[in-house]
Protein backbone atom coordinates (compact mmCIF):
# COMPACT_ATOMS: atom_id res chain seq x y z
CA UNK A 1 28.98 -23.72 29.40
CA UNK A 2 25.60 -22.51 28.24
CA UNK A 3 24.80 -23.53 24.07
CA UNK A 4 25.07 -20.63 21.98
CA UNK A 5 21.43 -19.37 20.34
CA UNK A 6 21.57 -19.96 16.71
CA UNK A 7 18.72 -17.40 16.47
CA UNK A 8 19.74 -14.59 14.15
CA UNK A 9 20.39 -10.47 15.56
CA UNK A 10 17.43 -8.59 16.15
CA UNK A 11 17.55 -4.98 14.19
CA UNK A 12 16.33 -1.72 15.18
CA UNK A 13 13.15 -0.57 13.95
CA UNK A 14 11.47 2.57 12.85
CA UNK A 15 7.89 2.60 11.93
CA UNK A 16 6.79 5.32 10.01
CA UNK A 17 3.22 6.69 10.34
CA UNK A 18 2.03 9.23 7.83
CA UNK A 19 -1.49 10.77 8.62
CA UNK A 20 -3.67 13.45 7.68
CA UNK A 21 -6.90 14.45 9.25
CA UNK A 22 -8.00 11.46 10.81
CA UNK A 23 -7.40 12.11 14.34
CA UNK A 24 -10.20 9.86 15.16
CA UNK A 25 -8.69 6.80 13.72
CA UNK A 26 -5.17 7.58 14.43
CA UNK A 27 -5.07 7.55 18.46
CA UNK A 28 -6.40 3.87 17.67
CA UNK A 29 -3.43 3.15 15.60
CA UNK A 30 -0.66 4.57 17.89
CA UNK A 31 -2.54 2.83 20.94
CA UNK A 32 -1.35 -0.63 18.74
CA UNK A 33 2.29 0.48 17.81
CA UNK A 34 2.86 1.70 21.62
CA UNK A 35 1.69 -1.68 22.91
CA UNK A 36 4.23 -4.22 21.17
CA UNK A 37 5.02 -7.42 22.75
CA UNK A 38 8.54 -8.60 23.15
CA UNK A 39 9.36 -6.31 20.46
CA UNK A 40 13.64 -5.01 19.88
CA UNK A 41 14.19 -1.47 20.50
CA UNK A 42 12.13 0.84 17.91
CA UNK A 43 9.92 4.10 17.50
CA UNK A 44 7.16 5.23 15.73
CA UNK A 45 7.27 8.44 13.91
CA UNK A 46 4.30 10.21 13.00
CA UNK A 47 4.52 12.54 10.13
CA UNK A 48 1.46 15.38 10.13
CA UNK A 49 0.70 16.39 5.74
CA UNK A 50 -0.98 19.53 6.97
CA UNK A 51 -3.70 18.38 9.42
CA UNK A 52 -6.50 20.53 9.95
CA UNK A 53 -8.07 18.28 12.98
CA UNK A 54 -6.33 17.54 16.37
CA UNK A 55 -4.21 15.33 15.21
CA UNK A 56 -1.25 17.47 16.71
CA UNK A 57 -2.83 16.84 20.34
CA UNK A 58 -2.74 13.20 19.37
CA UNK A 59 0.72 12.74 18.68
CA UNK A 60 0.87 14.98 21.86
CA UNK A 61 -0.14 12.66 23.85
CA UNK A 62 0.98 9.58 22.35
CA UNK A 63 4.15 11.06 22.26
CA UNK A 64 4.74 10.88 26.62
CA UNK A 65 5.13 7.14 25.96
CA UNK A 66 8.48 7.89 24.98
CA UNK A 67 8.49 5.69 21.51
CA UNK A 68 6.32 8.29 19.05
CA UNK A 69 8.04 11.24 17.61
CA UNK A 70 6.42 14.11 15.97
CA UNK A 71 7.69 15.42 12.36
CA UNK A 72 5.40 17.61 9.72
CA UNK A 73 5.88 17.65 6.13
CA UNK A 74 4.06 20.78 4.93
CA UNK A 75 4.17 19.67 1.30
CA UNK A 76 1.12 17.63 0.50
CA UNK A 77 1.14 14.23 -0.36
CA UNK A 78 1.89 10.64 0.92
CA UNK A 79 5.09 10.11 -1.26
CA UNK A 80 6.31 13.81 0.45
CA UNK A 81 5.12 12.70 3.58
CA UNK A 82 6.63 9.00 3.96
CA UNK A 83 9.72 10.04 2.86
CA UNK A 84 9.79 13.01 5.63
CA UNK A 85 9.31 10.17 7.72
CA UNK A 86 12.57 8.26 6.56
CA UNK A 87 14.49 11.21 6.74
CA UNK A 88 14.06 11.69 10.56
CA UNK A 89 13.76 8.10 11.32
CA UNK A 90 16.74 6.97 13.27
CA UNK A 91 16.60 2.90 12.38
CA UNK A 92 17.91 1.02 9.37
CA UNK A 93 14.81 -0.27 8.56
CA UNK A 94 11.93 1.42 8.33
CA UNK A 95 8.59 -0.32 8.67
CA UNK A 96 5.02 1.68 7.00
CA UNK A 97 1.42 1.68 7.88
CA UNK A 98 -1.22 3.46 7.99
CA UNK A 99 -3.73 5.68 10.35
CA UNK A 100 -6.58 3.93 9.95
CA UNK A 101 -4.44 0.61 10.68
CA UNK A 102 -4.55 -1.60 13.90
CA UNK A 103 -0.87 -3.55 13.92
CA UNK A 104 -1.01 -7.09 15.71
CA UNK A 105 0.82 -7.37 19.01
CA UNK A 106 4.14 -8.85 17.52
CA UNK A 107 4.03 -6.77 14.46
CA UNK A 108 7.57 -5.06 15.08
CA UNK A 109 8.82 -8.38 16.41
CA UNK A 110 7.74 -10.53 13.16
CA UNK A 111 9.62 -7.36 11.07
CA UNK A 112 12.68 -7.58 12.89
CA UNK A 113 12.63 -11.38 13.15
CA UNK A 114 12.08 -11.59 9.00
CA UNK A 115 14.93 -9.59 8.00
CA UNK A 116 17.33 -11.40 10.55
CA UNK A 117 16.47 -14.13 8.93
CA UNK A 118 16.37 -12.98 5.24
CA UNK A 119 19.38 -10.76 4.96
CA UNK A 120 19.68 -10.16 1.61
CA UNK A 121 16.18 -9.21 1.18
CA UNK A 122 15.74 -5.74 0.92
CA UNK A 123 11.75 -5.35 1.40
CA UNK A 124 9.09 -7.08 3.49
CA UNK A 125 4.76 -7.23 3.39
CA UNK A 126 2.91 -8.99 5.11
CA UNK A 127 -1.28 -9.97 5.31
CA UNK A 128 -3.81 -6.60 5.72
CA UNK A 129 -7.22 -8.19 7.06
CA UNK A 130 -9.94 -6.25 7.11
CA UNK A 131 -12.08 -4.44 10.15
CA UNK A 132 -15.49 -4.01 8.60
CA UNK A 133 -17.69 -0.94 9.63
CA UNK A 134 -20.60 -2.78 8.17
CA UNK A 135 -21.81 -5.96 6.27
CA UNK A 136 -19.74 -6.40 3.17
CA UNK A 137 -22.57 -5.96 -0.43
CA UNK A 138 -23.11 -9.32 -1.81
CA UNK A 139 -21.15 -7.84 -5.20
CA UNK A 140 -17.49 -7.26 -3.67
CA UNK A 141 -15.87 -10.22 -4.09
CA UNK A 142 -16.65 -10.26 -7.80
CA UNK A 143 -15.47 -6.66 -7.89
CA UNK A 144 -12.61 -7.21 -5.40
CA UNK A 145 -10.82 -6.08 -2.87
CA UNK A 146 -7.75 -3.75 -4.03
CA UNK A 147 -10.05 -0.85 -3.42
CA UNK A 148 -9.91 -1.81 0.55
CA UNK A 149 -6.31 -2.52 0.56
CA UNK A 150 -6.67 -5.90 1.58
CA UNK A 151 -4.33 -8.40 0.93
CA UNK A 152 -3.82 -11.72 1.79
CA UNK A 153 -1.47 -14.09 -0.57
CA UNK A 154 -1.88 -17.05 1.49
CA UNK A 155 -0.06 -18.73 4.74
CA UNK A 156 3.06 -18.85 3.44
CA UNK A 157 6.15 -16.95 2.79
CA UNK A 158 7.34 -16.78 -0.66
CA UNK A 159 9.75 -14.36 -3.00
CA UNK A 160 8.03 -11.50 -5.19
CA UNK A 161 9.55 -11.86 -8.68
CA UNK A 162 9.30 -9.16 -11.18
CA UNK A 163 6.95 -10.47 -13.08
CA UNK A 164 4.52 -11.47 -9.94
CA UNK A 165 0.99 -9.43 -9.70
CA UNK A 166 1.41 -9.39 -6.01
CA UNK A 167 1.90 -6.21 -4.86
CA UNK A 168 3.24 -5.25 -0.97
CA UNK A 169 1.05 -1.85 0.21
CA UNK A 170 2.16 0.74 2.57
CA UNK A 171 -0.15 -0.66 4.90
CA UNK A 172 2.04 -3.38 6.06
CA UNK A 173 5.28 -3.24 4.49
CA UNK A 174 9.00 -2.91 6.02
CA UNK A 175 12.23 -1.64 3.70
CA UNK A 176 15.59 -1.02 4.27
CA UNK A 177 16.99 2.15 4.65
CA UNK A 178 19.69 1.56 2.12
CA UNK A 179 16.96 0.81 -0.85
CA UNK A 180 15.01 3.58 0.44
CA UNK A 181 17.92 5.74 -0.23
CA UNK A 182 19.73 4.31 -3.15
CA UNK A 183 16.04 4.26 -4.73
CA UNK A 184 15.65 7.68 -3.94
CA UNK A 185 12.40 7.59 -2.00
CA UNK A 186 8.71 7.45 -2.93
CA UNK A 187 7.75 8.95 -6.29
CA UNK A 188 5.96 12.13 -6.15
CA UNK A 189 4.58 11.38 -9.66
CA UNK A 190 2.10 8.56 -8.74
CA UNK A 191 0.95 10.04 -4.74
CA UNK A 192 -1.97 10.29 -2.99
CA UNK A 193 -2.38 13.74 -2.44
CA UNK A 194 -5.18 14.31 0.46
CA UNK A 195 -7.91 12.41 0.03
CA UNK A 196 -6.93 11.11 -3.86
CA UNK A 197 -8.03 7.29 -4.23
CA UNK A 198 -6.23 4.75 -6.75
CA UNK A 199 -2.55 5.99 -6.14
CA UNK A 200 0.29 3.41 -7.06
CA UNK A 201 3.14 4.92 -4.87
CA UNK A 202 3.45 1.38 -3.04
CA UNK A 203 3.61 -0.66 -6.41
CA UNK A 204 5.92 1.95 -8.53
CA UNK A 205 8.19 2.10 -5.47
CA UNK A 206 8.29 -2.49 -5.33
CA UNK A 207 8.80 -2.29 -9.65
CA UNK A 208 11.74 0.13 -9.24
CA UNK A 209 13.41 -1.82 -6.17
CA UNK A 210 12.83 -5.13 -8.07
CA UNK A 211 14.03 -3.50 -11.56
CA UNK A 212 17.08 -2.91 -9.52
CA UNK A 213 17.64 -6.40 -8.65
CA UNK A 214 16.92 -6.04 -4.55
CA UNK A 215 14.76 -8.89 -3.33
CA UNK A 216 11.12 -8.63 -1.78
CA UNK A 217 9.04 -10.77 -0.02
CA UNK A 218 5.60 -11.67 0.97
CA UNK A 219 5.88 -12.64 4.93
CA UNK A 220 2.21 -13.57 6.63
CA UNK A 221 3.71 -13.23 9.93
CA UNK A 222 3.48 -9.67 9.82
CA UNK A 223 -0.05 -9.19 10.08
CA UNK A 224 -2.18 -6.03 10.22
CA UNK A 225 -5.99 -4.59 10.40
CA UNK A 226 -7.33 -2.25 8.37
CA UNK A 227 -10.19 -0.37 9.26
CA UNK A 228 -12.96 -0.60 6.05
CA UNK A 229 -15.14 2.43 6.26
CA UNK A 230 -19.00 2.01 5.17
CA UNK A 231 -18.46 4.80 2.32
CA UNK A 232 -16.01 2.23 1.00
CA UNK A 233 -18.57 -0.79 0.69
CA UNK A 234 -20.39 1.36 -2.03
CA UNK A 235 -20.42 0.90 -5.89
CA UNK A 236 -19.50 4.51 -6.17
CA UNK A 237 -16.15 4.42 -4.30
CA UNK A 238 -15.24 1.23 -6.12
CA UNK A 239 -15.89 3.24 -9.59
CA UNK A 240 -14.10 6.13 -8.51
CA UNK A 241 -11.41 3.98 -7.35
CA UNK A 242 -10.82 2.81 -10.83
CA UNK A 243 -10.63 5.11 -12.68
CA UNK A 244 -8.19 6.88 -10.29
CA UNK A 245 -5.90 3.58 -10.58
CA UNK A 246 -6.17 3.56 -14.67
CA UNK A 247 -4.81 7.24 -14.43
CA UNK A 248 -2.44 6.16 -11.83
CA UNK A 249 -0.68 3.45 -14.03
CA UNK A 250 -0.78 5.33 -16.54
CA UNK A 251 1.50 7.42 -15.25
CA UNK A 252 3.74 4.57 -13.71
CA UNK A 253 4.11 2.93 -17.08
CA UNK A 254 4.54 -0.72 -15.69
CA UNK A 255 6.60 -2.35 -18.03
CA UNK A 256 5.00 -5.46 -17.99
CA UNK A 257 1.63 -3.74 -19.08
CA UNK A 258 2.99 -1.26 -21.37
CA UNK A 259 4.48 -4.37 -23.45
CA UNK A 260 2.50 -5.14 -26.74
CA UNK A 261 3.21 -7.19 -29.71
CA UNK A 262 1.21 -4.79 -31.99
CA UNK A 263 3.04 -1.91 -30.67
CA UNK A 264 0.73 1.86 -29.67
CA UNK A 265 -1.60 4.15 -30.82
CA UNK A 266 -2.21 7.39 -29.39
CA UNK A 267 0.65 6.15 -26.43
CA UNK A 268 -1.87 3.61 -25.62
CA UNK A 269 -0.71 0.02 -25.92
CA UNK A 270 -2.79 -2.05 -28.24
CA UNK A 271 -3.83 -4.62 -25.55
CA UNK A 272 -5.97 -1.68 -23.76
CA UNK A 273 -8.01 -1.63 -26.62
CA UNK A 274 -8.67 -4.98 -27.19
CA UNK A 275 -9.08 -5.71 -23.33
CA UNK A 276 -11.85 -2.55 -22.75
CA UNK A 277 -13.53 -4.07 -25.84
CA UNK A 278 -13.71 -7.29 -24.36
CA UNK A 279 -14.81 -5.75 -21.03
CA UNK A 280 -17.18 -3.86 -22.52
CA UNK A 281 -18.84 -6.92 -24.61
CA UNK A 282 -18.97 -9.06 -21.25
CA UNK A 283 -20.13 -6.42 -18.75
CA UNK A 284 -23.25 -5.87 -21.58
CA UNK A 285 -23.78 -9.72 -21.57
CA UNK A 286 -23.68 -10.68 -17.92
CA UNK A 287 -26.29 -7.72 -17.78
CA UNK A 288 -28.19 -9.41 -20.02
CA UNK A 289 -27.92 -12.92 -18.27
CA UNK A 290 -28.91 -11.22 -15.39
CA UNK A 291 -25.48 -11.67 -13.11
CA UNK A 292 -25.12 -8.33 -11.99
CA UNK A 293 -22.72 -8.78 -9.80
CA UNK A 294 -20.06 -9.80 -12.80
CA UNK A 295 -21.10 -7.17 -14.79
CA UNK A 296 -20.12 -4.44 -12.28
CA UNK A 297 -16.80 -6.23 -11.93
CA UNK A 298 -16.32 -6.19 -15.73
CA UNK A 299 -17.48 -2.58 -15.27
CA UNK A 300 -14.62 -1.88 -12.94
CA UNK A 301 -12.20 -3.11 -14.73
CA UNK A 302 -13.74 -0.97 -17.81
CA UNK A 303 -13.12 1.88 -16.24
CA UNK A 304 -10.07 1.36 -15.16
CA UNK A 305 -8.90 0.62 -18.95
CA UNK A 306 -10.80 3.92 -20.07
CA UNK A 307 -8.93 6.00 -17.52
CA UNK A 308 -5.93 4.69 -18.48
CA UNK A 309 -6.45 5.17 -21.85
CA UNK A 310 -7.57 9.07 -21.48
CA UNK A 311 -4.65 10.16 -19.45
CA UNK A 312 -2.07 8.81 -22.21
CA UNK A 313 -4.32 10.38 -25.11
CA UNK A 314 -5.25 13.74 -23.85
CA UNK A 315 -2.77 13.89 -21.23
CA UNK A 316 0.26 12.32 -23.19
CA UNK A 317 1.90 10.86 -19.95
C-alpha cells in the first residue's frame, strides 16, 4: 500500500489585479501570473479603474489564456477597485499585486502552500524586491524605501502582532475571503485615487483585521518584483510621498500613534509636536555638519509630521 502524503490540501486561488493606465507595464505583469509553475487551480482577474490607454486590448489578449478575467470598476480608486475584484473572484482566497509587478514563478504555489500550512491565519505577505530603472541616488537608504514599496523583513517567516511596524502591501499580499468580507473590504477613506502617492489602504486594512483578532503573517517564500521607475529615485517624489502619507494617517488614526500621555491639541497628539521639533532641530544640524544625506531623511520624516499635523488642524479628520 502506497504511504499517505502528510502534505497539507492545496486551495484555490484568485489573484486580483487592479490597474489603471499602465498598459505598458501591465502585459509584463500578466505575462508572470499566466506562466506559474506547478501552481493549484487559480485565475487572475484584472479589474480596469477607468483606463484611458489600451489596457482593455491587454486584458484582451491575455485573457485567450483562459486564466485572466476582465471586470471594470467605474468608480475611481484602488480601495473601489480591489474590492470589485473580490466580488467577482471565484476562490476563497484572494491573492493582490500590482501592474507594475513581476510575480516569481511559484508565487501562487508558495500562497497556496502557506495557508495549507497556516490555517488559522487569515492574511499572508511576502518579500517585494526591487527592479531598478536606473542607479539608485547615494541618499535613499537614509531616506528609505517605503516610497518604492519595497519590503523585505528578512528570510524568515514570523507572526505580525498588533503592535509590529511591519506592514504587508498590496503588492504581495494574499487574504481570505472570509476576512475580506467580515472586514467589509478596503476602506475608501484612506485610497489611492489615480495617480495619489502615500495611501495607507494596505496598512488600515492589516490594523482592522489584526484589531479583530485574525492572524497575519510575514512569509518570504512569496516573493515578488517591483518595477522602480526613474521619476521615483528623485528627492521630489520622496517629498511628495510624505506628505501624502502624513495626510494619509491622519486619516487612519492608528491607534498606536494617536496614543499620548499628554493627551491633544488641535486633534493633534502631543508626540507630533515634540517629534517635528526634534526633526526639525536635527535635519538643521546634519545640514550644518555637512551629512546631507541625513538631513533629507530627517526632512522626510518632517514632512510627513507637518502633513499630518495640517490635515487634523484645518481639516479636523
Amino acid at each position: 500500500m502506497a504511504a499517505q502524503s502528510t502534505n497539507p490540501p492545496l486551495a484555490e486561488i484568485s489573484v486580483v489585479l487592479c490597474t489603471y493606465n499602465r498598459a505598458a507595464r501591465l502585459a509584463d505583469a500578466l505575462a508572470a501570473l499566466v506562466h506559474q509553475t506547478d501552481a493549484p487551480p487559480y485565475e487572475v482577474v484584472v479589474v480596469d479603474n477607468n483606463s484611458a490607454d489600451d489596457t482593455g486590448a491587454v486584458i484582451a489578449r491575455f485573457a485567450e489564456s483562459g486564466v485572466v478575467r476582465y471586470a471594470s470598476e467605474p468608480v475611481q480608486g484602488l480601495s473601489h477597485a480591489r474590492n470589485r475584484g473580490v466580488a467577482t473572484a471565484r476562490a476563497d482566497i484572494l491573492a493582490f499585486t500590482d501592474d507594475d509587478v513581476r510575480a516569481d514563478p511559484t508565487w501562487v504555489r508558495s500562497i497556496a502552500r502557506a495557508f495549507a500550512e497556516q490555517p488559522d491565519v487569515d492574511m499572508i505577505g511576502g518579500r517585494v524586491e526591487p527592479l531598478w530603472e536606473a542607479e539608485p541616488p547615494a541618499w535613499l537608504p537614509q531616506a528609505g524605501y517605503a516610497p518604492l514599496a519595497i519590503v523585505d523583513y528578512g528570510r524568515a517567516p514570523f507572526r505580525i502582532a498588533p503592535t509590529s511596524p511591519c506592514c504587508l502591501i498590496g503588492a504581495n499580499v494574499a487574504i481570505r475571503r472570509r476576512a475580506l468580507e467580515e472586514l467589509h473590504g478596503f476602506s475608501p477613506r484612506v485610497q489611492r485615487i489615480g495617480d495619489g502617492i502615500g495611501s495607507t489602504e494596505d496598512h488600515e486594512f492589516q490594523m482592522r483585521l489584526l484589531d479583530a483578532g485574525a492572524a497575519a503573517l510575514y512569509d518570504p517564500r512569496m516573493a515578488v518584483r517591483a518595477v522602480v521607475p526613474r521619476e521615483r529615485l528623485s528627492k521630489r517624489y520622496h517629498r511628495a510621498w510624505h506628505k501624502g502619507h502624513g495626510r494619509f494617517y491622519a486619516l487612519m488614526r492608528d491607534p498606536l500613534f494617536e496614543r499620548s500621555r499628554t493627551g491633544t491639541l488641535l486633534g493633534v497628539p502631543a508626540h507630533v509636536y515634540r517629534s517635528a521639533a526634534g526633526e526639525a532641530w536635527a535635519w538643521a544640524s546634519s545640514l550644518l555638519r555637512g551629512r546631507p544625506s541625513l538631513a533629507f531623511a530627517h526632512e522626510l520624516r518632517l514632512r510627513f509630521l507637518a502633513a499630518f499635523a495640517v490635515e487634523r488642524i484645518f481639516q479636523r479628520t
